[in-house]
C-alpha atoms as a PDB file:
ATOM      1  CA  UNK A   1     114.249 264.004 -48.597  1.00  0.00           C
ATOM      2  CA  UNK A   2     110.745 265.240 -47.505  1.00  0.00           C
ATOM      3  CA  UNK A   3     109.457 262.267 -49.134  1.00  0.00           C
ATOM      4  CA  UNK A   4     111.462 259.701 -47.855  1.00  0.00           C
ATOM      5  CA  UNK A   5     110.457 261.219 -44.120  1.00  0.00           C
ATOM      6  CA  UNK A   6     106.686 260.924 -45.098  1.00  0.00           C
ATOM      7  CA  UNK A   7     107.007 257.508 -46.251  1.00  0.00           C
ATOM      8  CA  UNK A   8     108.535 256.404 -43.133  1.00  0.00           C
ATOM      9  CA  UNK A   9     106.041 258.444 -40.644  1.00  0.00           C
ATOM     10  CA  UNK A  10     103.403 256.205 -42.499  1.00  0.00           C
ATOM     11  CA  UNK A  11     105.028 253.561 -42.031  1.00  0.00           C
ATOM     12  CA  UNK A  12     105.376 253.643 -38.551  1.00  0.00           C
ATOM     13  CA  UNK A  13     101.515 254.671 -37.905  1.00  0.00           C
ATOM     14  CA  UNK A  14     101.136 251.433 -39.846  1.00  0.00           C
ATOM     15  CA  UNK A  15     103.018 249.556 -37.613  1.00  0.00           C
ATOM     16  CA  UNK A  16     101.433 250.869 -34.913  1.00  0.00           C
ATOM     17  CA  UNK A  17      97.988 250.319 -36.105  1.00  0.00           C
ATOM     18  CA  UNK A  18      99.085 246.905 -37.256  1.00  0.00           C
ATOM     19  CA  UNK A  19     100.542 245.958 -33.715  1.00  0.00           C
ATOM     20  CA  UNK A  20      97.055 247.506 -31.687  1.00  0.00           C
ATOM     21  CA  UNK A  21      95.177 244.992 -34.268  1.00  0.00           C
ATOM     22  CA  UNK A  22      97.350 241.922 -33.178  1.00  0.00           C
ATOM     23  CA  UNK A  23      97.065 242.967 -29.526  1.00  0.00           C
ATOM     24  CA  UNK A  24      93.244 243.041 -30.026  1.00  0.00           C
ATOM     25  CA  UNK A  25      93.233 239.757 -31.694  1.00  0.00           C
ATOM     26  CA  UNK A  26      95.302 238.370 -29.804  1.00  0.00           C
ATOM     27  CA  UNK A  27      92.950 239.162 -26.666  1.00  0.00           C
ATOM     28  CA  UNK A  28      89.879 238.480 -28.322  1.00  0.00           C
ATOM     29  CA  UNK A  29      91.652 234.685 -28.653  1.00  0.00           C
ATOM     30  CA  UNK A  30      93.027 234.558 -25.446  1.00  0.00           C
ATOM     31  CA  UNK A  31      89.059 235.461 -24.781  1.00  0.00           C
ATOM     32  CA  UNK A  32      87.357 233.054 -26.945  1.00  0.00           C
ATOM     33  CA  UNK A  33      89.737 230.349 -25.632  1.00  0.00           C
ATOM     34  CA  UNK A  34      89.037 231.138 -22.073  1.00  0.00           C
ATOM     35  CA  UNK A  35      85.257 231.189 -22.987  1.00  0.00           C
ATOM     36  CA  UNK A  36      85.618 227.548 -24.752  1.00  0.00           C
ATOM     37  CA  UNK A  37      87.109 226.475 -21.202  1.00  0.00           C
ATOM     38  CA  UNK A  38      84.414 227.769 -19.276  1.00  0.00           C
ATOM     39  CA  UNK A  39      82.042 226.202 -21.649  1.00  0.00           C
ATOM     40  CA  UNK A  40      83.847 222.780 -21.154  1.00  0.00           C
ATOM     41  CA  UNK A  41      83.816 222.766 -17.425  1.00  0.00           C
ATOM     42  CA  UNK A  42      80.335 224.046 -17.259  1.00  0.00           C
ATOM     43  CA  UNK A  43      79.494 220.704 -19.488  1.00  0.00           C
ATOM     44  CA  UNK A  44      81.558 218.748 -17.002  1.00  0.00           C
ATOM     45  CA  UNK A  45      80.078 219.981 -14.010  1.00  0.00           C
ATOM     46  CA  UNK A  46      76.523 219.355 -15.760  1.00  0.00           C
ATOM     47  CA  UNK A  47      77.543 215.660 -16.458  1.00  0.00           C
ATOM     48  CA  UNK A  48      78.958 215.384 -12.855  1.00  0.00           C
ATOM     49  CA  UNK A  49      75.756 216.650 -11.597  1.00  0.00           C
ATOM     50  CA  UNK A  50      73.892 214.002 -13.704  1.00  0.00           C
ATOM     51  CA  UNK A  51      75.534 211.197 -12.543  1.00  0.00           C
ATOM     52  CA  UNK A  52      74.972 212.875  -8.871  1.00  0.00           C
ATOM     53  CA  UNK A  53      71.406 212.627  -9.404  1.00  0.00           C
ATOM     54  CA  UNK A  54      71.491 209.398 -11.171  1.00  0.00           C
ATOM     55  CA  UNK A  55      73.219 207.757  -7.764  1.00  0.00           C
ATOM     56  CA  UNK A  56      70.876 210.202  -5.219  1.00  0.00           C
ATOM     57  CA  UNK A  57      67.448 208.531  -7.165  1.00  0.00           C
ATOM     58  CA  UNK A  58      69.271 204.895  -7.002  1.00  0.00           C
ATOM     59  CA  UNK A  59      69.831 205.644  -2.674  1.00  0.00           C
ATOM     60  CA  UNK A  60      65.968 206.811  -2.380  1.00  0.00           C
ATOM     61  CA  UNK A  61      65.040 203.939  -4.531  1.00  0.00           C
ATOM     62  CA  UNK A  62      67.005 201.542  -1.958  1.00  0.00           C
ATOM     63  CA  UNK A  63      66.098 203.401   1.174  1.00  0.00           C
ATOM     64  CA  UNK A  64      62.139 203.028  -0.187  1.00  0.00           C
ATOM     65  CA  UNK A  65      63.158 199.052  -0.442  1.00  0.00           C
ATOM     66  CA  UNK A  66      64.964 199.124   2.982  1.00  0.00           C
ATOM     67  CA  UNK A  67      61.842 201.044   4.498  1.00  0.00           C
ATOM     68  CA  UNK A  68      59.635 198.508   2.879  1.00  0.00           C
ATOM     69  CA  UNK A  69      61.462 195.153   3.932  1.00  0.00           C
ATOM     70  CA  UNK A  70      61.901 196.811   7.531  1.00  0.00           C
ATOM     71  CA  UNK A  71      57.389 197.211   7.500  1.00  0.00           C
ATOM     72  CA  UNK A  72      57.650 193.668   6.132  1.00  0.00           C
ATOM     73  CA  UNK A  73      59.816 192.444   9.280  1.00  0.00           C
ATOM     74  CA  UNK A  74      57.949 194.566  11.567  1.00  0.00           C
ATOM     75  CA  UNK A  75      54.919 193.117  10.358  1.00  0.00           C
ATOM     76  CA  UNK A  76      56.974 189.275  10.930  1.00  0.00           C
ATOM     77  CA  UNK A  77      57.821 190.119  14.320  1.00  0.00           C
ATOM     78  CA  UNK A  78      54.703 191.249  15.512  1.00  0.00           C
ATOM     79  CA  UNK A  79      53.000 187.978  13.900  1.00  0.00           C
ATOM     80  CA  UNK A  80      55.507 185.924  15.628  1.00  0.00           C
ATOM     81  CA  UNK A  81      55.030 187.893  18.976  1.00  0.00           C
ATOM     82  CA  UNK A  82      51.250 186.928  18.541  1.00  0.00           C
ATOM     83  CA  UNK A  83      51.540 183.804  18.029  1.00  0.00           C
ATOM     84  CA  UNK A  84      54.182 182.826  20.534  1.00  0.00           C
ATOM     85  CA  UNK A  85      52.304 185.011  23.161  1.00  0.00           C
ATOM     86  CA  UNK A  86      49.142 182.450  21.857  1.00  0.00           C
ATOM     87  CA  UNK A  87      51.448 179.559  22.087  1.00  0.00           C
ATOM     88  CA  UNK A  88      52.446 180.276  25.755  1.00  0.00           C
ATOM     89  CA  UNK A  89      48.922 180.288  26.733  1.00  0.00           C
ATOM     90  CA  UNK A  90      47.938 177.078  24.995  1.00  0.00           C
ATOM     91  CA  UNK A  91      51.250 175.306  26.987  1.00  0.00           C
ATOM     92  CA  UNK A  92      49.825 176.962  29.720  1.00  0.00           C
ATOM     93  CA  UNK A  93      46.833 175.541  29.367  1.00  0.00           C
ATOM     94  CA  UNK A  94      48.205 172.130  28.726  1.00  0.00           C
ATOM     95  CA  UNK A  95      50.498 172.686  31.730  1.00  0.00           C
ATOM     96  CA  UNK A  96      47.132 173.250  34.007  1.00  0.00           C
ATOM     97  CA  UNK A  97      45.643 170.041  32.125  1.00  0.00           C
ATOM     98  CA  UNK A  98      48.423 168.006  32.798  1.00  0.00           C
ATOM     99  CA  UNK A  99      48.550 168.851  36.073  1.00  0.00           C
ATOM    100  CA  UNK A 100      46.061 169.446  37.238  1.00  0.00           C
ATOM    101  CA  UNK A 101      42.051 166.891  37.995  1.00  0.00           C
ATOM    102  CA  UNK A 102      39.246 168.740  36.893  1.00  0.00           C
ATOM    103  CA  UNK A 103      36.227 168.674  38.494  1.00  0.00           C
ATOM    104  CA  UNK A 104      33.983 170.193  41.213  1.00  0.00           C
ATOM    105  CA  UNK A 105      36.821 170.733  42.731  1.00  0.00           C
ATOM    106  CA  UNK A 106      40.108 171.161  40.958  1.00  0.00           C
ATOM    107  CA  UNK A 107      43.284 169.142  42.163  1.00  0.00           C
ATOM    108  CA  UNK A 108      46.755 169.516  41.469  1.00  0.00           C
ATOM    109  CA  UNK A 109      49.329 167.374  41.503  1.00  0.00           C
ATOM    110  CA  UNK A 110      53.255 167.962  41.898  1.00  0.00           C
ATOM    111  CA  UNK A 111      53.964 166.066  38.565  1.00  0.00           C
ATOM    112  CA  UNK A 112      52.566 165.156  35.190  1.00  0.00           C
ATOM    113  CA  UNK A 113      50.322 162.106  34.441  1.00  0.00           C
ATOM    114  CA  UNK A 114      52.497 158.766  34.593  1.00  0.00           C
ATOM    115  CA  UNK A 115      55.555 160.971  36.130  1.00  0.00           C
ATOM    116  CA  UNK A 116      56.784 160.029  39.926  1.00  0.00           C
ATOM    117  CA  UNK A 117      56.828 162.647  41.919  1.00  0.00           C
ATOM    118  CA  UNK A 118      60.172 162.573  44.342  1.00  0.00           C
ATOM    119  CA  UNK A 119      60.756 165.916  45.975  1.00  0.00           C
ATOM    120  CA  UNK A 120      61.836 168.617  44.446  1.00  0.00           C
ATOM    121  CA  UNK A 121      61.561 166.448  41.719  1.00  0.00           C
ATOM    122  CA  UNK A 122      60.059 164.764  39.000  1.00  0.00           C
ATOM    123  CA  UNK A 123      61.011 161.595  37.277  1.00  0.00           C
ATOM    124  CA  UNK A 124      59.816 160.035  33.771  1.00  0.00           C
ATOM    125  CA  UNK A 125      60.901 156.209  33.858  1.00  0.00           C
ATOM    126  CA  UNK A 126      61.260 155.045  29.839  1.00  0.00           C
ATOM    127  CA  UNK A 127      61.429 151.565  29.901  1.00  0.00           C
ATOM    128  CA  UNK A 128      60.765 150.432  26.414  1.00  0.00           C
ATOM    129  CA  UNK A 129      61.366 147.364  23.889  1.00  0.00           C
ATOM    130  CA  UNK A 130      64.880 147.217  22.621  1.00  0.00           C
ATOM    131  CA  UNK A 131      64.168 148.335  19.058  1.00  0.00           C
ATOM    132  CA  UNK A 132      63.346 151.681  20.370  1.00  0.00           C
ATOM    133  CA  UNK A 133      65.939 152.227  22.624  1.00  0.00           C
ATOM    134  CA  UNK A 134      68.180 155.582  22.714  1.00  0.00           C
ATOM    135  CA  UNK A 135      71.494 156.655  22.694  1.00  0.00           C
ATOM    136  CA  UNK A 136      72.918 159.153  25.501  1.00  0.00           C
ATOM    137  CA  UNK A 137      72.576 162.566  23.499  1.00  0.00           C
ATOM    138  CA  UNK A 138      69.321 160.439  21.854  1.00  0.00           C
ATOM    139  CA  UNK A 139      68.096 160.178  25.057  1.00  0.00           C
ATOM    140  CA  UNK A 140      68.990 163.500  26.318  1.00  0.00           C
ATOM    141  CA  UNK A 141      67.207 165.210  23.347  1.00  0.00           C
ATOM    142  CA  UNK A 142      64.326 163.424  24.062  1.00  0.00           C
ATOM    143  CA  UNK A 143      64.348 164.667  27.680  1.00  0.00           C
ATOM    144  CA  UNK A 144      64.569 168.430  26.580  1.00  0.00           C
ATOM    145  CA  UNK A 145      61.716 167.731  24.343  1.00  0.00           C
ATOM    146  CA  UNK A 146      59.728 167.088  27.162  1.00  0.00           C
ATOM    147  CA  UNK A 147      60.754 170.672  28.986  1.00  0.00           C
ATOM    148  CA  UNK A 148      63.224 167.965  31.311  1.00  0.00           C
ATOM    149  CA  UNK A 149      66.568 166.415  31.293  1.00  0.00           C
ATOM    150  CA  UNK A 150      68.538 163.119  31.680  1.00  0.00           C
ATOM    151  CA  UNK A 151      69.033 163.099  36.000  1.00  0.00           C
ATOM    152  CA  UNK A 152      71.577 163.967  37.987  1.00  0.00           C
ATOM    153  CA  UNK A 153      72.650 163.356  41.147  1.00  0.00           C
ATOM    154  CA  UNK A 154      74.454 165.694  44.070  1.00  0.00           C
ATOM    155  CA  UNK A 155      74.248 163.643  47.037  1.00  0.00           C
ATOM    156  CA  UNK A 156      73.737 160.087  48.288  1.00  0.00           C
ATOM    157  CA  UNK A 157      69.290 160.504  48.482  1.00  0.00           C
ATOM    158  CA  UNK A 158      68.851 161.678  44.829  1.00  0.00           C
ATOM    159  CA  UNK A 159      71.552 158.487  44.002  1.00  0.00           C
ATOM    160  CA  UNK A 160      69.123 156.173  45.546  1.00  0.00           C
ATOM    161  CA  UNK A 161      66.305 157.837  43.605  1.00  0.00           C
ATOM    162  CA  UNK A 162      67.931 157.275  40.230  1.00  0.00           C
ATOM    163  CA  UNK A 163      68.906 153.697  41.591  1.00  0.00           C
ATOM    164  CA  UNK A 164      65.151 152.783  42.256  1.00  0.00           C
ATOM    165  CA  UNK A 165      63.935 153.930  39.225  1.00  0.00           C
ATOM    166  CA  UNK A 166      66.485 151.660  37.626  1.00  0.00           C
ATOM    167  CA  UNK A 167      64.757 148.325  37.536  1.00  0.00           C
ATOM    168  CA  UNK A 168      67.147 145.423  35.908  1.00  0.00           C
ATOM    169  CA  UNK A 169      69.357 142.237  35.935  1.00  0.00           C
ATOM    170  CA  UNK A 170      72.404 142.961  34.452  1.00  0.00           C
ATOM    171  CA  UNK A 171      75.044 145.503  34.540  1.00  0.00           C
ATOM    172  CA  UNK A 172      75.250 146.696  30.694  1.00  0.00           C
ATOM    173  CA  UNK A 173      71.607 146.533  30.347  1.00  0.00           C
ATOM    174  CA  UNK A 174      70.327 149.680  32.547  1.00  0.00           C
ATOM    175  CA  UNK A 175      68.963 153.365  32.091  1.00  0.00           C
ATOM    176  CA  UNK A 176      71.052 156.426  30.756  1.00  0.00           C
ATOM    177  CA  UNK A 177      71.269 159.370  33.406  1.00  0.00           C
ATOM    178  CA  UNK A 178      72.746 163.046  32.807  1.00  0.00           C
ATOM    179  CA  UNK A 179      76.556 161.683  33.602  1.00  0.00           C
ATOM    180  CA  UNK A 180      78.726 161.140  30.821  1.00  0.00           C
ATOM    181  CA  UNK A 181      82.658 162.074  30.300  1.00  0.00           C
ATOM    182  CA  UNK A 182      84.014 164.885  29.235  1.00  0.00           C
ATOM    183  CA  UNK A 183      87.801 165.291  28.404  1.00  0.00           C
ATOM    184  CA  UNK A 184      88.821 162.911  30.583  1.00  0.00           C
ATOM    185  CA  UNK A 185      86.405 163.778  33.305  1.00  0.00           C
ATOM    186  CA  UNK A 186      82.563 162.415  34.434  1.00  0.00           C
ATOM    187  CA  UNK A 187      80.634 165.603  34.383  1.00  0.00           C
ATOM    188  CA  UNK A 188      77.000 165.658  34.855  1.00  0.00           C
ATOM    189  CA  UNK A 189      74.460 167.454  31.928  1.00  0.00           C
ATOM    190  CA  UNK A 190      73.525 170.642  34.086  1.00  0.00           C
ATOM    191  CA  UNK A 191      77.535 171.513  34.025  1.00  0.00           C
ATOM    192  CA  UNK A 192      78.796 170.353  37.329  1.00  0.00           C
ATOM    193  CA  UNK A 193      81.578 167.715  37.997  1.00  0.00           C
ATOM    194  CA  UNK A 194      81.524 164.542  39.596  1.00  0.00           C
ATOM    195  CA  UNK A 195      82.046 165.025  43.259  1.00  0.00           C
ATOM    196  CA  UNK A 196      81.891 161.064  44.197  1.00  0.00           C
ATOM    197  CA  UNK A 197      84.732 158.388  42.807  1.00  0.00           C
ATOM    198  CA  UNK A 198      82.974 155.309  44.501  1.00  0.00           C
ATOM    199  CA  UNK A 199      79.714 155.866  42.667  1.00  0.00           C
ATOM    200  CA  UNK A 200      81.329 155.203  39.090  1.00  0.00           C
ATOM    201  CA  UNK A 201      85.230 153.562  37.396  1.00  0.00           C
ATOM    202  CA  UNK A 202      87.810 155.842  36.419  1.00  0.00           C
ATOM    203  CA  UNK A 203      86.253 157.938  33.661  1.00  0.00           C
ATOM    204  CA  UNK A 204      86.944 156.479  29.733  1.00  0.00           C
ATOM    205  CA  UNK A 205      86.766 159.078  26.921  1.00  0.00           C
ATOM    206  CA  UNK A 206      83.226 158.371  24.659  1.00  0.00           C
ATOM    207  CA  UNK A 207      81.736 156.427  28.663  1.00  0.00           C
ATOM    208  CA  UNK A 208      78.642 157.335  29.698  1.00  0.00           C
ATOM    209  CA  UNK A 209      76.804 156.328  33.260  1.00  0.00           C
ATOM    210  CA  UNK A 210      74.226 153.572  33.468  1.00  0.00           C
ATOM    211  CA  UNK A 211      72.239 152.983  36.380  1.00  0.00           C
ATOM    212  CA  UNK A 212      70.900 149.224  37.130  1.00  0.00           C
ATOM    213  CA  UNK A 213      69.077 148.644  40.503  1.00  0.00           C
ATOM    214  CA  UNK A 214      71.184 147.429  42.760  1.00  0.00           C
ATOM    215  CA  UNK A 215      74.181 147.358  41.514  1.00  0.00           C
ATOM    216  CA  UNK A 216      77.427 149.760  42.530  1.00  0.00           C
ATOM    217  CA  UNK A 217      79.183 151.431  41.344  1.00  0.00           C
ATOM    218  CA  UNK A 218      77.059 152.772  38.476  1.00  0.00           C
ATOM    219  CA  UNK A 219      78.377 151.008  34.768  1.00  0.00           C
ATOM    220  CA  UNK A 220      80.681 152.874  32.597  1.00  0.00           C
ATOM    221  CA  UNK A 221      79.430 152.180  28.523  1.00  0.00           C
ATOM    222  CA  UNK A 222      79.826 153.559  25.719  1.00  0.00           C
ATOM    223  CA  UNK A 223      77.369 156.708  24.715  1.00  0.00           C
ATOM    224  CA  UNK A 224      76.840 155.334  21.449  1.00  0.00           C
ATOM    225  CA  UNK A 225      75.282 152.297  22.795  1.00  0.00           C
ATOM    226  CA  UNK A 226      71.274 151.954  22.700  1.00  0.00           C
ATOM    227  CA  UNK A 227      69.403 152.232  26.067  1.00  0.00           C
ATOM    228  CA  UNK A 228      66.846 152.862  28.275  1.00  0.00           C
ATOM    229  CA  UNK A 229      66.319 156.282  30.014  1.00  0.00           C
ATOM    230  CA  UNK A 230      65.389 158.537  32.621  1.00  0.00           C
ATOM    231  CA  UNK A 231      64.128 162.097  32.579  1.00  0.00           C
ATOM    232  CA  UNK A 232      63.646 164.553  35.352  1.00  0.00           C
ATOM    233  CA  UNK A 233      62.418 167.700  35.752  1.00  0.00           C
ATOM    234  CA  UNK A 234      61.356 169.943  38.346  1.00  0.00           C
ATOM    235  CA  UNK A 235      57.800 169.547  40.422  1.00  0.00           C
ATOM    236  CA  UNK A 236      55.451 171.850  40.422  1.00  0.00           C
ATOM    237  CA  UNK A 237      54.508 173.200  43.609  1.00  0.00           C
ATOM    238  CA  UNK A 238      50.929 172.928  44.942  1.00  0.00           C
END
């Protein structure tokens, strides 16, 4: 009977010791496991961080290309600057050529060499060989090439001007001024509208206005068709 109750004491330390051993395992797992996790997110966060510094070199890279192409236009703009500021001085002095007699004494005129000077205006009178005739927006570029533009006319004097500086014989054979149509209306090149019916037909959609000495109203043609021209632009004052 003693025995049997010193067995089973021994037992039950065993147990006991046994179940403190499990525990301790059991935490040092729990431990281990929790240190393997750590160790797993720490190697995250490192490759995170890698690919961080990876894309912060790429932006300095492109900011140093982006600082580099903004010198460059700097640089472009500056040139440009120059040499437009060097081109305005040369038209200028082309401008003061043109212009302008030299001599002892230096005379200006109101308008360019071989331009007629009509006040406020002046007037470039293209009367060339068919073969090198313009159309309207031909002729018009040409105009703005020259710092001018195909005429226009607001009352009945700058009419007569554009009339006189009109010489012909026939009626589709005259000079292109600044009037053309424009849905379903004659509208001069500077914007404004025809203000006098009697001067011109009804307008035609594609018609543009051709001026021939002498005659009235002014002839309503196609734009596409080739022509002489006027230009006009405005006189200097002197």
């Amino acid at each position: 009977m003693g025995f049997r109750i010193y067995f089973t004491s021994e037992l039950s330390e065993d147990n006991d010791k046994q179940t403190a051993e499990i525990l301790n395992l059991t935490s040092r797992i729990e431990e281990l496991e929790t240190r393997e996790n750590l160790t797993v997110s720490c190697d995250n966060l490192i490759q995170a961080y890698t690919v961080l510094e990876s894309n912060v070199n790429d932006l300095n890279a492109e900011i140093k290309t982006l600082t580099s192409q903004k010198d460059g236009l700097t640089k472009q703009i500056q040139e440009m600057e120059t040499n437009w500021n060097e081109l305005n001085v040369s038209r200028a002095q082309w401008s003061i050529n043109e212009y302008c007699k030299q001599g002892k004494v230096t005379q200006c005129q109101p308008c360019e060499k071989n331009w007629r000077y009509r006040e406020p205006s002046c007037y470039s009178v293209n009367d060339v060989v068919p073969t090198e005739r313009l159309t309207w927006e031909e002729a018009q570029e040409y105009c703005r090439a020259l710092n001018a533009y195909l005429p226009s006319a607001h009352n009945e004097k700058e009419k007569n001007i554009i009339d006189n500086y009109s010489p012909g014989s026939s009626g589709t054979n005259g000079y292109w001024m600044g009037l053309r149509v424009e849905n379903g209306k004659w509208k001069w090149a500077d914007g404004s509208n025809w203000t006098d019916s009697s001067w011109i037909d009804p307008p035609t959609e594609g018609h543009c206005a051709l001026s021939v000495q002498g005659k009235t109203p002014w002839s309503s043609v196609s734009c596409d068709q080739k022509q002489r021209w006027l230009c006009q632009k405005k006189a200097l004052s002197v």
